[in-house]
C-alpha atoms as a PDB file:
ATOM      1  CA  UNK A   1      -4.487   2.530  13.319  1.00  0.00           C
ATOM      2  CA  UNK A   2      -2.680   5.407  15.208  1.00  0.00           C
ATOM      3  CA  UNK A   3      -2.807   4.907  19.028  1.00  0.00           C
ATOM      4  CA  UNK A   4      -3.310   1.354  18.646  1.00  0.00           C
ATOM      5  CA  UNK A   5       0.264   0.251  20.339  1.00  0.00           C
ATOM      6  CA  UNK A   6       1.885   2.653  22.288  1.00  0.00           C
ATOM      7  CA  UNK A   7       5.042   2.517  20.503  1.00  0.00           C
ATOM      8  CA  UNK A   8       6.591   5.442  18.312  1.00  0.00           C
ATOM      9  CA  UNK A   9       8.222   3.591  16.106  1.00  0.00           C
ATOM     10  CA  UNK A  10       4.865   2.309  14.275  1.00  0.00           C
ATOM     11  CA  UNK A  11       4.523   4.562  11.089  1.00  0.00           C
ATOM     12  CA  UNK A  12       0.740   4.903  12.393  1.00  0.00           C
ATOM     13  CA  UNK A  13       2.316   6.582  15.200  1.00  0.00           C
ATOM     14  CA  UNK A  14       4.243   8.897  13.499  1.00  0.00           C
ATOM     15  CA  UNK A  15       2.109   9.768  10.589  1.00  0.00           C
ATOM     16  CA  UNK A  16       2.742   6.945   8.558  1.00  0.00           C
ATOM     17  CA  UNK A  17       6.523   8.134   7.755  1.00  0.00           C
ATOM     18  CA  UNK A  18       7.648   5.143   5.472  1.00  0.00           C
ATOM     19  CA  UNK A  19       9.375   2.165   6.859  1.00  0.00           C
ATOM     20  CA  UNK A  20       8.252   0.671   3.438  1.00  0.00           C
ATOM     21  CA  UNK A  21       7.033   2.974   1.091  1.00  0.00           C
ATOM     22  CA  UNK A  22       4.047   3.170  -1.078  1.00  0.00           C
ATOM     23  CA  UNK A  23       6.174   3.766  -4.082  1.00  0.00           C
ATOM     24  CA  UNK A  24       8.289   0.828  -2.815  1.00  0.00           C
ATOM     25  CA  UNK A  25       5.378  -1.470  -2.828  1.00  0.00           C
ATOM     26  CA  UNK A  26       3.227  -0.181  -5.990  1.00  0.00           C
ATOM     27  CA  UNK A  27       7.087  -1.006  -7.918  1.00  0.00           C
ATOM     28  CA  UNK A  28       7.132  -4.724  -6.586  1.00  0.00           C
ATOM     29  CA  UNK A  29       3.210  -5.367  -7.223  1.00  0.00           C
ATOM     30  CA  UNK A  30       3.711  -3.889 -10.840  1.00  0.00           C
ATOM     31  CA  UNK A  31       6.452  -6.604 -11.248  1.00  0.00           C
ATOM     32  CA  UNK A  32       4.335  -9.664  -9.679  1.00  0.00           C
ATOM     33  CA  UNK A  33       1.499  -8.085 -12.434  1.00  0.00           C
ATOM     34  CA  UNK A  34       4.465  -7.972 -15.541  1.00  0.00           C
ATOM     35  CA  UNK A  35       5.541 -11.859 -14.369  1.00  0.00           C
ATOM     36  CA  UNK A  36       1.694 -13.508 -13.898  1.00  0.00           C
ATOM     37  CA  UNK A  37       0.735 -11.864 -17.624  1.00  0.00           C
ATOM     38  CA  UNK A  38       4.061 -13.742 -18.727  1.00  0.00           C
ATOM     39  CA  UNK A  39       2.838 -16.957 -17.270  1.00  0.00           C
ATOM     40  CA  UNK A  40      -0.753 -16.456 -17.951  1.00  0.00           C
ATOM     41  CA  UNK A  41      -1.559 -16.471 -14.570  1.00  0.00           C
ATOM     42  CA  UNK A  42      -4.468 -14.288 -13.257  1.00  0.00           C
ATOM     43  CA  UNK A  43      -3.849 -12.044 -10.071  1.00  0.00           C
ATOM     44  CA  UNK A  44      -7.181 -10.022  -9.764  1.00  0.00           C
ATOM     45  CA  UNK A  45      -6.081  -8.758  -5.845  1.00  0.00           C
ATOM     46  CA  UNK A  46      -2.580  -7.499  -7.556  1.00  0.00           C
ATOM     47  CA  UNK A  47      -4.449  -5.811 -10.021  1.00  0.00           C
ATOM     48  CA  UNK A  48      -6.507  -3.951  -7.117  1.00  0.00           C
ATOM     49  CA  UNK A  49      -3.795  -3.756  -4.842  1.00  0.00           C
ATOM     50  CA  UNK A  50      -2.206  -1.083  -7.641  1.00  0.00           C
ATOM     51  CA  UNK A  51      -5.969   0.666  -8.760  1.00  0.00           C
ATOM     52  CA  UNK A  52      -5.894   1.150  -4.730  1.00  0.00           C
ATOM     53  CA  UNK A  53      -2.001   2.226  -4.000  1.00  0.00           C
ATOM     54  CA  UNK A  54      -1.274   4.070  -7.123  1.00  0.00           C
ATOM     55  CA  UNK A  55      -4.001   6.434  -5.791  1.00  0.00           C
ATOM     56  CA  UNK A  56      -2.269   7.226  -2.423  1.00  0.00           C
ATOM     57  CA  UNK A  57       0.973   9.377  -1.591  1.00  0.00           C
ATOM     58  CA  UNK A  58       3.872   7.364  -2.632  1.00  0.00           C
ATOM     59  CA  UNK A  59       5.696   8.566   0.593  1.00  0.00           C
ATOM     60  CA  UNK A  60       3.324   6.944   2.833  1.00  0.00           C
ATOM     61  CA  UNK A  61       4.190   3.614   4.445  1.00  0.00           C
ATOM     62  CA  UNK A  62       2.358   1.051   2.683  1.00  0.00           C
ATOM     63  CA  UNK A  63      -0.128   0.434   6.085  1.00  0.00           C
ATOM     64  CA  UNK A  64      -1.337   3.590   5.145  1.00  0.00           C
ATOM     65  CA  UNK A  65      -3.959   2.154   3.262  1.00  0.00           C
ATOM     66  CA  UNK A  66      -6.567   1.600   6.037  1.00  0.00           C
ATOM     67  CA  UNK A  67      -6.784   5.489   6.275  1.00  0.00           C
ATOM     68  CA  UNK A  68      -6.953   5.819   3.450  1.00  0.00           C
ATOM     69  CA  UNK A  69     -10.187   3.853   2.824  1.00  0.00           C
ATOM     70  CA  UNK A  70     -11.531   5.024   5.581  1.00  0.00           C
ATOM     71  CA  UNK A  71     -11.597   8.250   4.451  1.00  0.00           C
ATOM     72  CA  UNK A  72     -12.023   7.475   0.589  1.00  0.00           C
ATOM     73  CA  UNK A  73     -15.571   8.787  -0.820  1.00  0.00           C
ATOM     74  CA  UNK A  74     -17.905   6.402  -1.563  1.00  0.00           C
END
């Protein structure tokens, strides 16, 4: 949340410039999703963890997501 630390450095501080990437993140959860359908193993959160991220700028850091559902119509 921006202005929750006072520290610069925090990509809410700084407009959510990535330290890790949306893009970065969307890339490693659609990986975890390729392996659990290989092993038959069910990861519902993954699976909404990419519906939610793919919808959001890739060149946001990944903590963007808080702002994102805040903001996010109902």
């Amino acid at each position: 949340m921006p202005g929750a630390l006072d520290n610069s450095a925090l990509p809410s501080s700084n407009d959510y410039v990535p330290g890790f990437p949306v893009g970065l993140l969307l890339k490693d959860l659609r990986l975890a999703l390729s392996a659990s359908e290989q092993s038959r193993a069910a990861l519902p959160s993954g699976r909404l963890a990419v519906e939610l991220y793919s919808q959001m700028d890739s060149n946001k850091d990944f903590s963007y997501i808080y702002q994102f559902l805040m903001h996010k119509p109902k």
